[in-house]
Protein backbone atom coordinates (compact mmCIF):
# COMPACT_ATOMS: atom_id res chain seq x y z
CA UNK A 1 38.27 112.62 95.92
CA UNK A 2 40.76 115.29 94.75
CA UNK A 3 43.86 113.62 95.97
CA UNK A 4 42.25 109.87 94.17
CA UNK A 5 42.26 111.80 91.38
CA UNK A 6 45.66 113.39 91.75
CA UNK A 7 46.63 109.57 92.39
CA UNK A 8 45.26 108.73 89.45
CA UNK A 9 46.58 111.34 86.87
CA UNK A 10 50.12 110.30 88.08
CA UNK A 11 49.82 106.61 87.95
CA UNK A 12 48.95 107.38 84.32
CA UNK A 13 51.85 109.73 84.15
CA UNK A 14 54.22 107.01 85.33
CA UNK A 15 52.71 104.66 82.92
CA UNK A 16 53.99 106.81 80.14
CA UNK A 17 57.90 106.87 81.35
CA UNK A 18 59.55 105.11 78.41
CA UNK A 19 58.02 106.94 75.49
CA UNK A 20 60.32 108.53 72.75
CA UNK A 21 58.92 110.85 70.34
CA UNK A 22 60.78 112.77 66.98
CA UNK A 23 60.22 114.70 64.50
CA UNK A 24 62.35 115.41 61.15
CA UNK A 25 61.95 118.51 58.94
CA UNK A 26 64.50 118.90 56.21
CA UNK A 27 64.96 119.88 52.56
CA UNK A 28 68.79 120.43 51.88
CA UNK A 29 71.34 118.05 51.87
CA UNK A 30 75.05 117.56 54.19
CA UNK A 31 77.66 116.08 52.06
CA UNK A 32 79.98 113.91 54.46
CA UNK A 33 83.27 115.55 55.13
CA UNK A 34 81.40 118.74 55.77
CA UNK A 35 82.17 121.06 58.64
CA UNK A 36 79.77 122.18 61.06
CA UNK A 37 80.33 124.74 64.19
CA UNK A 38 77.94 123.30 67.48
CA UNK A 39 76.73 126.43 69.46
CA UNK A 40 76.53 126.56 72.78
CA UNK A 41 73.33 124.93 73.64
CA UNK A 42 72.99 124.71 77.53
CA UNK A 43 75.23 121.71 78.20
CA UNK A 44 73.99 119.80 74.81
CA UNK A 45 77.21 120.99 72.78
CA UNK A 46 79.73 118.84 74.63
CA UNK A 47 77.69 115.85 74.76
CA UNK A 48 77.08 116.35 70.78
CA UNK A 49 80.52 116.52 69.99
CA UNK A 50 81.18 113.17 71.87
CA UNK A 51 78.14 111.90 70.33
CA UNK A 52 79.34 112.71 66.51
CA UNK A 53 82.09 110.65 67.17
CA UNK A 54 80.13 107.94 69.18
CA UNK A 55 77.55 107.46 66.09
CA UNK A 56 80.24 108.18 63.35
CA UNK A 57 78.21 110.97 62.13
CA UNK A 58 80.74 112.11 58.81
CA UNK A 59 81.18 115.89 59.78
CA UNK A 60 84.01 117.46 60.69
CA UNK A 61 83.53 119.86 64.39
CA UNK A 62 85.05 123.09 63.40
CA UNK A 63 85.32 125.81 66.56
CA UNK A 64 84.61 128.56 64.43
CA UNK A 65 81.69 129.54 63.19
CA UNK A 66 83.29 131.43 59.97
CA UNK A 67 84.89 128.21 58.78
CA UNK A 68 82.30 125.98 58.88
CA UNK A 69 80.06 124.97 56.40
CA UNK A 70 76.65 123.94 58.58
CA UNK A 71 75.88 125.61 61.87
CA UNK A 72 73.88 123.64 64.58
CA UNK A 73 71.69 125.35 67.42
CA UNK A 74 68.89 124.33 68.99
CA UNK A 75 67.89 124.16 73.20
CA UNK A 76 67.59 121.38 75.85
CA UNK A 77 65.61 120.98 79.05
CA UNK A 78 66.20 118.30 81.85
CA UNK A 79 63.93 117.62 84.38
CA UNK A 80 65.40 115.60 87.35
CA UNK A 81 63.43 112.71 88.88
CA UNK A 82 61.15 114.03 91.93
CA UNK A 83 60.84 112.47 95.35
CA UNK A 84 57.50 110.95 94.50
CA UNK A 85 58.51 109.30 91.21
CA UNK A 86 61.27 107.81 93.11
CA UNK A 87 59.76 106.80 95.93
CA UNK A 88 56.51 105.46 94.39
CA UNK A 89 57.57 104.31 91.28
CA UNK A 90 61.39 103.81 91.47
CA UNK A 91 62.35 105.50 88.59
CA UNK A 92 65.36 107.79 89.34
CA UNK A 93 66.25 108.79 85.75
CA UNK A 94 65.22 112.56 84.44
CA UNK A 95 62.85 113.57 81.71
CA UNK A 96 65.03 115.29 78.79
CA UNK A 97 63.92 117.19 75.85
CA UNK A 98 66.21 118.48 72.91
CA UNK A 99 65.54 120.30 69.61
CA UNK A 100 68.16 121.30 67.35
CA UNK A 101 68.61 122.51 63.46
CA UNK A 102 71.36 122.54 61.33
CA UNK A 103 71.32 125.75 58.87
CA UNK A 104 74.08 126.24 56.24
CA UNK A 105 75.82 128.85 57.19
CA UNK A 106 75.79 130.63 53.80
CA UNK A 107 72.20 130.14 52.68
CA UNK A 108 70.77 130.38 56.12
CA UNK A 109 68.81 127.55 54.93
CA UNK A 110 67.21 125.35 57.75
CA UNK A 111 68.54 121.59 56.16
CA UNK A 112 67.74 119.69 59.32
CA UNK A 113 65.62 119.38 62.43
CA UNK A 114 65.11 117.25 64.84
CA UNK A 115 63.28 116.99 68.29
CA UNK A 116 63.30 114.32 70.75
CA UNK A 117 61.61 113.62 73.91
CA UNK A 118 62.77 110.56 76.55
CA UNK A 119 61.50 110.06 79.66
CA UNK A 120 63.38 108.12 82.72
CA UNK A 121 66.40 108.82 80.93
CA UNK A 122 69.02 107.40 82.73
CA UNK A 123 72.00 108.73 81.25
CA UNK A 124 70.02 112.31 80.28
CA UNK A 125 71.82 114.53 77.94
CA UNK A 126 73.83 111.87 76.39
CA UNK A 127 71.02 109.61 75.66
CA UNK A 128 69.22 112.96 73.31
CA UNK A 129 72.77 113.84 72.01
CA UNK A 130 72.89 110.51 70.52
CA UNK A 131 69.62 110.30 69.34
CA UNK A 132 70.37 113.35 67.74
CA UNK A 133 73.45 112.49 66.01
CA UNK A 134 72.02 109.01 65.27
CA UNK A 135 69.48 110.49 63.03
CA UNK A 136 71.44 113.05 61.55
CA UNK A 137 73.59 110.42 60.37
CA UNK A 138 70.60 108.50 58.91
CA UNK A 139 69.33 111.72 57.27
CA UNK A 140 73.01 112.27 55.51
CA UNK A 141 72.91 108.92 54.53
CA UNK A 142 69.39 108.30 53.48
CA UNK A 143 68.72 111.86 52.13
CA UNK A 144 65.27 111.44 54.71
């Protein structure tokens, strides 16, 4: 009965592969033409800087912390495809998660978050890094 169940809770697991979730918080505003330092965020910074560009988000990437204006951390976690989701299900893509923030650098004030969650990612860090800078460049645009 256990392993029915186990059966179970991981068809229902599978079944729940291609769900993308976000969340905004916000209250300042980033003027295009900005600059903005990326810290080193466990792999995420490189794939942000190529996603900026990607997405046309209207910062400038400084390398120094002291000259930019905005300053983005945040943390990552990847999660590669086991041998039973493979093998059962054929999904060979990982499950990523990513949360950043931008803070201006002179206020400290937190003016944007954003979290994301894919699962089966096939092309994992670069698929959050542009959903990242995707909505960033909605929120500079949009003001939301």
């Amino acid at each position: 009965m256990q392993k029915k169940r186990w059966m179970f809770m991981f068809c229902m697991f599978a079944l729940a592969t291609v769900t993308f979730a976000e969340k905004h918080v916000g209250n300042g505003k980033i003027s295009a033409g900005s600059t903005i330092y990326i810290a080193p965020m466990e792999g995420l910074d490189s794939f942000m800087v190529a996603a900026f560009h990607q997405k046309k988000v209207g910062l400038t990437i400084v390398n120094n912390r002291e000259k930019a204006d905005f300053e983005m951390t945040g943390n990552t976690d990847s999660q590669k495809a086991g041998w039973a989701r493979t093998v059962f299900m054929g999904q060979t893509g990982s499950n990523e998660e990513a949360s950043i923030q931008i803070s201006n650098v002179k206020t400290s004030e937190v003016v944007f978050g954003y979290a994301v969650h894919k699962r089966n990612s096939v092309h994992g860090k670069q698929s959050t890094a542009e959903a990242c800078a995707k909505h960033l460049e909605q929120f500079m645009r949009n003001g939301k």
